[in-house]
PDB file of N, CA and C in Angstrom:
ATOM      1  N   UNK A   1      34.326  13.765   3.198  1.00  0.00           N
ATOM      2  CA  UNK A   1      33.931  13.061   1.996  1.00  0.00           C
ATOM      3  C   UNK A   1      32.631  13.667   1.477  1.00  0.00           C
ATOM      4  N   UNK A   2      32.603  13.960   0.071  1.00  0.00           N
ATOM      5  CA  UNK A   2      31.246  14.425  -0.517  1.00  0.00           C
ATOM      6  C   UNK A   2      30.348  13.369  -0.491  1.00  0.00           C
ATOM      7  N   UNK A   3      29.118  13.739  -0.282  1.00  0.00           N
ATOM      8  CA  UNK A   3      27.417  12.504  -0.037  1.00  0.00           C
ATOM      9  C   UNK A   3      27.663  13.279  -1.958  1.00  0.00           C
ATOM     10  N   UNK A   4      27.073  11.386  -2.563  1.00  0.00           N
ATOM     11  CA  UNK A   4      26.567  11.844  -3.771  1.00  0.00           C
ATOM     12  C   UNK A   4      25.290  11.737  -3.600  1.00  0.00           C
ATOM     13  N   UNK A   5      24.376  12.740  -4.444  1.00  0.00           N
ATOM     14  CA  UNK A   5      23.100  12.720  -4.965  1.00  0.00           C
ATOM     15  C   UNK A   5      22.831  12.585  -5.927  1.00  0.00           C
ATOM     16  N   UNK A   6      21.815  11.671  -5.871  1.00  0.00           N
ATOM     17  CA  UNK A   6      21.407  10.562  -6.398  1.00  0.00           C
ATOM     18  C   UNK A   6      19.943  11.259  -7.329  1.00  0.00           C
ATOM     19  N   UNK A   7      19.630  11.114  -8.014  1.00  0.00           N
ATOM     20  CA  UNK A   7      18.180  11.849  -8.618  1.00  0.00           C
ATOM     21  C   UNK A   7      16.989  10.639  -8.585  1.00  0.00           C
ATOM     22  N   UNK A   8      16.521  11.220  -8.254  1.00  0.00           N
ATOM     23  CA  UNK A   8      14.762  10.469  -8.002  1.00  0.00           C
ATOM     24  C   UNK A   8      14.152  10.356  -9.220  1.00  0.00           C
ATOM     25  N   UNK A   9      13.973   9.329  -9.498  1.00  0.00           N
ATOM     26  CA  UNK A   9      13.323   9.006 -10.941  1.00  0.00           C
ATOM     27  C   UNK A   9      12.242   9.527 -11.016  1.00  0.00           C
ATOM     28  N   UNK A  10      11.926   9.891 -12.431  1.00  0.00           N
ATOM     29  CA  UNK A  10      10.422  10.512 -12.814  1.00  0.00           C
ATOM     30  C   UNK A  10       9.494   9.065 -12.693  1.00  0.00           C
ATOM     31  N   UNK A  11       8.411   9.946 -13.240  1.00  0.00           N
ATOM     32  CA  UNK A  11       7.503   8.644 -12.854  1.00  0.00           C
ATOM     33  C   UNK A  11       7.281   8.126 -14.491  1.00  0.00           C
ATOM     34  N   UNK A  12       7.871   9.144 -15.649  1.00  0.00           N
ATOM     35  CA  UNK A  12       7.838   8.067 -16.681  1.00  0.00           C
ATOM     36  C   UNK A  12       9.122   7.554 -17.048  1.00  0.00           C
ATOM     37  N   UNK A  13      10.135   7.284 -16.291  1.00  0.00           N
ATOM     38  CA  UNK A  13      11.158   7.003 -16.717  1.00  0.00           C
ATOM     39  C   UNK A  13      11.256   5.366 -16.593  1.00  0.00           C
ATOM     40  N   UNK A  14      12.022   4.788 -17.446  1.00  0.00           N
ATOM     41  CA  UNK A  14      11.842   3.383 -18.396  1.00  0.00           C
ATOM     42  C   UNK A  14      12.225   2.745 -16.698  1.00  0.00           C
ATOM     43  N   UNK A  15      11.598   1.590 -16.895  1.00  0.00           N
ATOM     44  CA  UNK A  15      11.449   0.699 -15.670  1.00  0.00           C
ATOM     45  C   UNK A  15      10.905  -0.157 -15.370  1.00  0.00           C
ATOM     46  N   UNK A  16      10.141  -0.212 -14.726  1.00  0.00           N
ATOM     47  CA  UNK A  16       8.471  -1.002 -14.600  1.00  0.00           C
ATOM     48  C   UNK A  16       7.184  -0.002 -14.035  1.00  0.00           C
ATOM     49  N   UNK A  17       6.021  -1.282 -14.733  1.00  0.00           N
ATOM     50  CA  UNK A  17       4.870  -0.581 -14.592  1.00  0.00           C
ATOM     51  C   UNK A  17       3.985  -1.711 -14.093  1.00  0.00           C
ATOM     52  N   UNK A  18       3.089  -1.371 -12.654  1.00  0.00           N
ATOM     53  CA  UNK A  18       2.468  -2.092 -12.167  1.00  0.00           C
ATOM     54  C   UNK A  18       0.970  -1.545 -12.223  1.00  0.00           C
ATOM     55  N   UNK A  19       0.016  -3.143 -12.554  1.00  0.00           N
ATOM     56  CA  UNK A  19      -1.299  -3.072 -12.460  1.00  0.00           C
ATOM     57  C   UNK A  19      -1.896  -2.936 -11.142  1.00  0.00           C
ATOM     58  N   UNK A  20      -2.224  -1.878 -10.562  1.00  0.00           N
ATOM     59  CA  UNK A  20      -3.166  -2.357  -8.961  1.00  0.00           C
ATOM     60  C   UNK A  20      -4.651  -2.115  -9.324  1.00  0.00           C
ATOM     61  N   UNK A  21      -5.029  -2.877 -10.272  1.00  0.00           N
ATOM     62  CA  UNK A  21      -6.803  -2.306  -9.885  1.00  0.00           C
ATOM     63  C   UNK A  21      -7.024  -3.843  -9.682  1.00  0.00           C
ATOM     64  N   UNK A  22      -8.480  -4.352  -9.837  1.00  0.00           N
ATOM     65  CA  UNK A  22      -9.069  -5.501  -9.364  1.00  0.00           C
ATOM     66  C   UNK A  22      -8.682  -6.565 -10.279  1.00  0.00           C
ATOM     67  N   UNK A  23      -8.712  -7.648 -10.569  1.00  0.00           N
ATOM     68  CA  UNK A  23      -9.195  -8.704 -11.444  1.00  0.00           C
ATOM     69  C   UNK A  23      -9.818  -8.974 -12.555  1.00  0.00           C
ATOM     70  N   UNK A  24      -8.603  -8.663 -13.501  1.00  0.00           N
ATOM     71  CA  UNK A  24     -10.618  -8.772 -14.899  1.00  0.00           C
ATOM     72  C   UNK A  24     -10.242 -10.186 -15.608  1.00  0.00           C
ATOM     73  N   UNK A  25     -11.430 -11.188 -15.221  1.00  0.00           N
ATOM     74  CA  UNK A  25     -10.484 -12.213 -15.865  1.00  0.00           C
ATOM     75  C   UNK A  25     -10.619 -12.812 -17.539  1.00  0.00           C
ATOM     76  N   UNK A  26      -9.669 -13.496 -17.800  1.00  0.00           N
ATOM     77  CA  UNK A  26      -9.159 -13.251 -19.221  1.00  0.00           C
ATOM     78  C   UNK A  26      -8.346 -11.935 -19.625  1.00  0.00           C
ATOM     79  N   UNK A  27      -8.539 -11.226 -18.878  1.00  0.00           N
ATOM     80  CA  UNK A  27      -8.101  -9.868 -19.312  1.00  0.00           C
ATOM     81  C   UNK A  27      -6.575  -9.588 -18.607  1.00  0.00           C
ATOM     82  N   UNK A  28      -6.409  -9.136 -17.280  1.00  0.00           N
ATOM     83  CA  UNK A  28      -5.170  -8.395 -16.728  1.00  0.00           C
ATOM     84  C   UNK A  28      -5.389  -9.165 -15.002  1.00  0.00           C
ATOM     85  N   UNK A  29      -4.092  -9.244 -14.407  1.00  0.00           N
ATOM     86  CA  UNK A  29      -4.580  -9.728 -12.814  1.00  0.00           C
ATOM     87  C   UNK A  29      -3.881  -8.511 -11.935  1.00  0.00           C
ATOM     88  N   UNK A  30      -4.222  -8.378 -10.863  1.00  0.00           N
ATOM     89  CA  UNK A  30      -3.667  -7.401  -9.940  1.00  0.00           C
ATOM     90  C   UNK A  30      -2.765  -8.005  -9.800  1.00  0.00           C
ATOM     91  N   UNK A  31      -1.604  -6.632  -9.696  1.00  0.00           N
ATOM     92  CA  UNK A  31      -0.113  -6.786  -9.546  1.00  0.00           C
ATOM     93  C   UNK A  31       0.985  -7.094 -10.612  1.00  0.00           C
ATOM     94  N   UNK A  32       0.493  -7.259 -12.141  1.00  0.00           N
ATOM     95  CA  UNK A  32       0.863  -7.298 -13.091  1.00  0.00           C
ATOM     96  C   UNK A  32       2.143  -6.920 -13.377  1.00  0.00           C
ATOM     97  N   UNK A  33       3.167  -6.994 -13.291  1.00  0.00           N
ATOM     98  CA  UNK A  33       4.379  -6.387 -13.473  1.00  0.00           C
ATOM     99  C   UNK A  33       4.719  -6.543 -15.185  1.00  0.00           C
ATOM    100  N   UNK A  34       4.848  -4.782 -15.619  1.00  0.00           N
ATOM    101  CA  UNK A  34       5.073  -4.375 -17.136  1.00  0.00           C
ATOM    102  C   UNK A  34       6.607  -3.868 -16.803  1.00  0.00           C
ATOM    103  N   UNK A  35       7.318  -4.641 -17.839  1.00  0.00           N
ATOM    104  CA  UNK A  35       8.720  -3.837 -18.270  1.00  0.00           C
ATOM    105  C   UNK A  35       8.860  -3.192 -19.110  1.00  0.00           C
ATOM    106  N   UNK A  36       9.945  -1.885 -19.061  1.00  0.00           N
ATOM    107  CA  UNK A  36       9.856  -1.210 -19.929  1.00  0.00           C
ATOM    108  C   UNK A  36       9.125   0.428 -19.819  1.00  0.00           C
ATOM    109  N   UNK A  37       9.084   1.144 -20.733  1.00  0.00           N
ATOM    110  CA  UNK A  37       8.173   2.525 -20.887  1.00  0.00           C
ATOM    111  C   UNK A  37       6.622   2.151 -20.415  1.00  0.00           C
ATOM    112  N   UNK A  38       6.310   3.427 -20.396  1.00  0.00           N
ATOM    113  CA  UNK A  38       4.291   3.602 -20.108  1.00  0.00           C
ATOM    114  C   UNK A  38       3.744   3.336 -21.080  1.00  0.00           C
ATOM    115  N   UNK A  39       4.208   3.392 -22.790  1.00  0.00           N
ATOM    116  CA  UNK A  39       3.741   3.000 -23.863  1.00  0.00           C
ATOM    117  C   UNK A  39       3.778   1.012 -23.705  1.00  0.00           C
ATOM    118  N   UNK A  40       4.998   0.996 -23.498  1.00  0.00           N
ATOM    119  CA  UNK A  40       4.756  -0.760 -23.742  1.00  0.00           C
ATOM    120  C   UNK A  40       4.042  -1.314 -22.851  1.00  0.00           C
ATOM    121  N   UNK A  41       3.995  -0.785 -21.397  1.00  0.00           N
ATOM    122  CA  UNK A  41       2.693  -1.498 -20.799  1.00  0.00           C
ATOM    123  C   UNK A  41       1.669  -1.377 -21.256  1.00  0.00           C
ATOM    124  N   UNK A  42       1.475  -0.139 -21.451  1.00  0.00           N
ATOM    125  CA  UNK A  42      -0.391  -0.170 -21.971  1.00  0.00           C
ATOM    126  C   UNK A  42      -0.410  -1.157 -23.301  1.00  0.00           C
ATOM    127  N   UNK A  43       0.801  -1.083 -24.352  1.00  0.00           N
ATOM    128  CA  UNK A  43       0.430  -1.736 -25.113  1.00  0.00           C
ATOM    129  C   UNK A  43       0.243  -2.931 -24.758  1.00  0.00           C
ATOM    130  N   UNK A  44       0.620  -3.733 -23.986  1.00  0.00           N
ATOM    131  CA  UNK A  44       0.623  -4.925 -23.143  1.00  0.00           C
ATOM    132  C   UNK A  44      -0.691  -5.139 -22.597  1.00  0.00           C
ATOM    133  N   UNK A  45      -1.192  -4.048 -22.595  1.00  0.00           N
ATOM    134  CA  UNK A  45      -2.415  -4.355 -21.287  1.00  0.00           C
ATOM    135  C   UNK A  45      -3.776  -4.188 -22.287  1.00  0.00           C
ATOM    136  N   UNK A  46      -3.266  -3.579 -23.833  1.00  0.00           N
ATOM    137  CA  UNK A  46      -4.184  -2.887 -24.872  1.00  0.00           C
ATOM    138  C   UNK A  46      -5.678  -3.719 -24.750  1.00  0.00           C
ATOM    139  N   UNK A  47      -5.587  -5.139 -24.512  1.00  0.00           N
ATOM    140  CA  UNK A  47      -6.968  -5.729 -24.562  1.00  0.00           C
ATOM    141  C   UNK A  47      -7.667  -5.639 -23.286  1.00  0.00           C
ATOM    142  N   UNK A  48      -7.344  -5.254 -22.091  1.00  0.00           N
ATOM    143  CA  UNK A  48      -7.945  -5.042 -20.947  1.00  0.00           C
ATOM    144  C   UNK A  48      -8.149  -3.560 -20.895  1.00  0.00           C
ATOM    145  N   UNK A  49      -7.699  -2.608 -21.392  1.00  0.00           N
ATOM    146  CA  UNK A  49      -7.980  -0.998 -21.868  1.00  0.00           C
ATOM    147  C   UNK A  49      -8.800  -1.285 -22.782  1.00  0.00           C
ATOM    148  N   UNK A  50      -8.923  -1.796 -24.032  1.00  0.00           N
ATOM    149  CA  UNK A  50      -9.891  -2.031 -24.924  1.00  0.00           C
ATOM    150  C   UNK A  50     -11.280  -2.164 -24.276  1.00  0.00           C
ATOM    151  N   UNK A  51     -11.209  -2.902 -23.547  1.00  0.00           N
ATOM    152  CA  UNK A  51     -13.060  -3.323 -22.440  1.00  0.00           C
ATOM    153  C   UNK A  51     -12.901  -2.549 -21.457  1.00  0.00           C
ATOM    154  N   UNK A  52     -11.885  -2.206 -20.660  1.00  0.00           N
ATOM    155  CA  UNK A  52     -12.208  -1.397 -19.537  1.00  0.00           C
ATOM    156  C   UNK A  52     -11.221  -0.437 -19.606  1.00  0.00           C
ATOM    157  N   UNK A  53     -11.393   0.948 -20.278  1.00  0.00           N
ATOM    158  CA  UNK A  53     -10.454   2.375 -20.408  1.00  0.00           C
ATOM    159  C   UNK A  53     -10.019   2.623 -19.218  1.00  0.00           C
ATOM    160  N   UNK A  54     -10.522   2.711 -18.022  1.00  0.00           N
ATOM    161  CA  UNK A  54      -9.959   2.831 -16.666  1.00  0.00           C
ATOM    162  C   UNK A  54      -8.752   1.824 -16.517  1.00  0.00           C
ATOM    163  N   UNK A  55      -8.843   1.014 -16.830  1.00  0.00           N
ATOM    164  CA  UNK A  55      -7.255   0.238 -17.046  1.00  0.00           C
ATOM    165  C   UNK A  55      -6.257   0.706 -16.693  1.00  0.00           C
ATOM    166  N   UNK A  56      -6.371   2.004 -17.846  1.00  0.00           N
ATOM    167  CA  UNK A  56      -5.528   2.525 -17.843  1.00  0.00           C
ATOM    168  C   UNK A  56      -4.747   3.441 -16.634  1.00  0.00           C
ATOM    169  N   UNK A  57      -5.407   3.854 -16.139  1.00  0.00           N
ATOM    170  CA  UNK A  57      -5.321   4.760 -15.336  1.00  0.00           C
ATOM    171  C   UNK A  57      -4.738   3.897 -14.013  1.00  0.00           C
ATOM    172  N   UNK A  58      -5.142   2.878 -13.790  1.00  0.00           N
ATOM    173  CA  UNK A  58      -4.299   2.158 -12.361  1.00  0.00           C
ATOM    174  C   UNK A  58      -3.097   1.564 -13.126  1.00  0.00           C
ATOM    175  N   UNK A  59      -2.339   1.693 -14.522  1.00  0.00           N
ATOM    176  CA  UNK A  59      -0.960   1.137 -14.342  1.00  0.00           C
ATOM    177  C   UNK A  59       0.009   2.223 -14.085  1.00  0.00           C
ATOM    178  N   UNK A  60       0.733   1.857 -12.826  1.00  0.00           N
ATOM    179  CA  UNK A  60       1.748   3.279 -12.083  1.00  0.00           C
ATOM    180  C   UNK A  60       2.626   2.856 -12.343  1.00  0.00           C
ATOM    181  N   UNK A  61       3.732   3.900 -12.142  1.00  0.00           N
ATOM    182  CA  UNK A  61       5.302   3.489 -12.632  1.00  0.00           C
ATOM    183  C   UNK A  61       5.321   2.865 -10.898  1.00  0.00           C
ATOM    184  N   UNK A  62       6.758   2.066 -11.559  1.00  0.00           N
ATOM    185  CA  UNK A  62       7.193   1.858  -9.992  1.00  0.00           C
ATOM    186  C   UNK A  62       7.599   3.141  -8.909  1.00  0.00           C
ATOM    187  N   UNK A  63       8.251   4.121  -9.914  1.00  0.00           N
ATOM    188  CA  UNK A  63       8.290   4.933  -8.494  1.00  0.00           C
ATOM    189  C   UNK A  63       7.238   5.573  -7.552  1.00  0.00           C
ATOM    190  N   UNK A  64       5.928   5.552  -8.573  1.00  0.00           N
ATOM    191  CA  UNK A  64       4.555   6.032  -7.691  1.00  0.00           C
ATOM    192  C   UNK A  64       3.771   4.594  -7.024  1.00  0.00           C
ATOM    193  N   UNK A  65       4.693   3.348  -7.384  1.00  0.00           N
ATOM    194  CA  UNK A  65       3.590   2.708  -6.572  1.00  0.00           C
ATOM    195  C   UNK A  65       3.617   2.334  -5.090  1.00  0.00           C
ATOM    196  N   UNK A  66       4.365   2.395  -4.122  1.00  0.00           N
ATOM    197  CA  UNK A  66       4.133   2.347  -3.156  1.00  0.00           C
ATOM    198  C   UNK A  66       2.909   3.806  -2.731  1.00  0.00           C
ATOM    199  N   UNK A  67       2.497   4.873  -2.734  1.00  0.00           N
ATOM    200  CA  UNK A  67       1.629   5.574  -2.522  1.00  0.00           C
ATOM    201  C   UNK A  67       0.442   5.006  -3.404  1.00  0.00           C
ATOM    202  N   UNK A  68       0.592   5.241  -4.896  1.00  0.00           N
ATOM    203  CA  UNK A  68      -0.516   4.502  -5.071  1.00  0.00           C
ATOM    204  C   UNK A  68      -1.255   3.271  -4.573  1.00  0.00           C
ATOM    205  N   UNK A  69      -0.910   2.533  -4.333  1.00  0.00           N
ATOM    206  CA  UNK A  69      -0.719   1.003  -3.732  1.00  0.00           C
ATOM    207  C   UNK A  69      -1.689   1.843  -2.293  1.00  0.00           C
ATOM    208  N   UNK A  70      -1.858   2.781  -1.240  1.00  0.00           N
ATOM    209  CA  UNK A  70      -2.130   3.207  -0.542  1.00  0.00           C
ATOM    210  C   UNK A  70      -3.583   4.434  -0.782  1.00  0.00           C
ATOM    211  N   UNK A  71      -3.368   4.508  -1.909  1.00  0.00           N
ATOM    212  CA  UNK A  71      -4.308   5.621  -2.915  1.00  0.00           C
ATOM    213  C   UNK A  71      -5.745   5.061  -2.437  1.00  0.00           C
ATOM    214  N   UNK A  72      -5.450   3.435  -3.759  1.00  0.00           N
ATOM    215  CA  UNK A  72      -6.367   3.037  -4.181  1.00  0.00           C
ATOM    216  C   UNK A  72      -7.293   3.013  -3.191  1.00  0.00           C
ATOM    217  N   UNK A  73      -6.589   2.430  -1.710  1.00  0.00           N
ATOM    218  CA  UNK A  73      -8.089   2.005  -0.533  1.00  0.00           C
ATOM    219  C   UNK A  73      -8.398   2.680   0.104  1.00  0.00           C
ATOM    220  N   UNK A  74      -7.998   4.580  -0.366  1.00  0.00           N
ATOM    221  CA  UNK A  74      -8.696   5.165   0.399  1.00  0.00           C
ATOM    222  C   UNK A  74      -9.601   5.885   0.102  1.00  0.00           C
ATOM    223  N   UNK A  75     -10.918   6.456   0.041  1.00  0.00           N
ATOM    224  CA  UNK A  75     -11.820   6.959  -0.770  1.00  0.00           C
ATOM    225  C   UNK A  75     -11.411   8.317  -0.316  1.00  0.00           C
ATOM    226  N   UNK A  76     -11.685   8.966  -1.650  1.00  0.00           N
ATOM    227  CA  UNK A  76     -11.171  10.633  -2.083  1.00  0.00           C
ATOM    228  C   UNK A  76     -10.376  10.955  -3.007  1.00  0.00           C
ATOM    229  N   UNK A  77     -10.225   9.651  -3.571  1.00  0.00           N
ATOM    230  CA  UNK A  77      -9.247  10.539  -4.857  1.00  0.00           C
ATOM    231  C   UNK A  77      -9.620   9.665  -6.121  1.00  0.00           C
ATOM    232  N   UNK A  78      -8.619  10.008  -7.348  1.00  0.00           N
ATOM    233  CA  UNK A  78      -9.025   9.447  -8.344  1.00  0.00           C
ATOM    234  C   UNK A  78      -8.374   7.895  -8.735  1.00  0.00           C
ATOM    235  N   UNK A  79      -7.740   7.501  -7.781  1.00  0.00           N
ATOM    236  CA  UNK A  79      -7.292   6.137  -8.017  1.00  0.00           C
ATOM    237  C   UNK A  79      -8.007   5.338  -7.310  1.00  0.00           C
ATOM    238  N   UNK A  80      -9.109   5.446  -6.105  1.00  0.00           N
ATOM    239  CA  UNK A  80      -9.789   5.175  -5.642  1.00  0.00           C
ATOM    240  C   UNK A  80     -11.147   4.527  -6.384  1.00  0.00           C
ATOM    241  N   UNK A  81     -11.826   5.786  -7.112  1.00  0.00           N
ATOM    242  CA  UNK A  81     -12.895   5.624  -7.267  1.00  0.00           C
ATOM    243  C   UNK A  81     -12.803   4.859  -8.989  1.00  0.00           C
ATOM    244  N   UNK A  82     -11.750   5.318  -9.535  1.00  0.00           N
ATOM    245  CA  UNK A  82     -11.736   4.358 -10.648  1.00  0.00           C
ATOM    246  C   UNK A  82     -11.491   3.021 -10.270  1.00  0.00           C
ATOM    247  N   UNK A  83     -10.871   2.549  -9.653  1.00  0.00           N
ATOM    248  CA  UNK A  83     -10.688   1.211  -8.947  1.00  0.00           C
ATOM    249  C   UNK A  83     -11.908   0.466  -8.501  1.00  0.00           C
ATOM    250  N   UNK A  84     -13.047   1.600  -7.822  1.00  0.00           N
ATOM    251  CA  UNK A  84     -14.136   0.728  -7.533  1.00  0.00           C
ATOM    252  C   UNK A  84     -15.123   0.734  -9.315  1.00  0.00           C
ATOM    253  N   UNK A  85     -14.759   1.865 -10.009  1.00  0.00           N
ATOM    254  CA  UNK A  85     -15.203   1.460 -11.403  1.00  0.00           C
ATOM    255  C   UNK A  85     -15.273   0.406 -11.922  1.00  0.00           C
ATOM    256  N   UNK A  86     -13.912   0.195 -12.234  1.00  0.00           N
ATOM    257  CA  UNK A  86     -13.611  -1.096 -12.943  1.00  0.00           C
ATOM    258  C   UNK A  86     -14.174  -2.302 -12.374  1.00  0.00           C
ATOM    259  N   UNK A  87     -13.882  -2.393 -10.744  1.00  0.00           N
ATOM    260  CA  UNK A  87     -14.295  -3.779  -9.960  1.00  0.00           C
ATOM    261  C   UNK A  87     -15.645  -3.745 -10.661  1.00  0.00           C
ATOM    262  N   UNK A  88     -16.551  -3.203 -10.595  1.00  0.00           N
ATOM    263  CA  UNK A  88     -18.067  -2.741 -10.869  1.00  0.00           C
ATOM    264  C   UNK A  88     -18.432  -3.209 -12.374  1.00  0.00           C
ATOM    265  N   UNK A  89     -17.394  -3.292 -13.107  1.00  0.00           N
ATOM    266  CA  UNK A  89     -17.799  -3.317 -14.172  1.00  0.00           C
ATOM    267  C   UNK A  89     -18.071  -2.022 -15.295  1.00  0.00           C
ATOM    268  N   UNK A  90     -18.364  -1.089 -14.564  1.00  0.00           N
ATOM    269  CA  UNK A  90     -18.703   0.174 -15.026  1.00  0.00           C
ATOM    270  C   UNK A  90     -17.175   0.931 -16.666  1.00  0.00           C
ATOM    271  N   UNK A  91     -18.029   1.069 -17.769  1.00  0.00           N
ATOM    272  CA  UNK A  91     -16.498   1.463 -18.721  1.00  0.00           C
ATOM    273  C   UNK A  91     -16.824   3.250 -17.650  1.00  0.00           C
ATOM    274  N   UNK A  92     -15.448   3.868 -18.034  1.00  0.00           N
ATOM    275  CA  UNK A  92     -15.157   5.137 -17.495  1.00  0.00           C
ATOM    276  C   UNK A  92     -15.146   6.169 -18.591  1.00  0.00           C
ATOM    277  N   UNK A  93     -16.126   6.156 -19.674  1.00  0.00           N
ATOM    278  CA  UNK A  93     -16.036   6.979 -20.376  1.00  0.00           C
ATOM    279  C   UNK A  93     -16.814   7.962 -20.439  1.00  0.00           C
TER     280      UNK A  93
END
């Protein structure tokens, strides 16, 4: 019997899009689940990108978030240190 293969989704392909950075409140909560493209989340998220541009940068598709999800708590990379940005308050521009 032939194994079918199966293709591994890109990471912008339509789906979901999850928030992992900290808490901004009024704004966005960790773990946010966006449906849809990378455009409609952000547009979704546009008033928490509006105050904090790093926003942007922690919403992952689902297929990168289990690693990301692992990224964020480790110091050395760039999902890391924007993560402690935002907590901080700090805009990333």
């Amino acid at each position: 019997m032939a194994r079918k293969i199966t293709a591994r989704p890109k990471p912008d392909d339509g789906g979901f899009y999850c928030y992992i950075g900290p808490n901004l409140a009024g704004l966005i909560q960790s773990g946010t689940i966006y449906m849809g493209t990378k455009e409609e989340a952000l547009a979704a998220a546009a008033r928490a990108i509006e105050k904090q541009p790093l926003v942007k940068t922690l919403i992952v598709s689902g297929a990168a978030l289990p690693e990301a999800r692992l990224k964020v708590k480790k110091p050395g990379n760039a999902l890391y240190a924007n993560y402690r940005k935002v907590a901080a308050g700090r805009e990333g521009k």
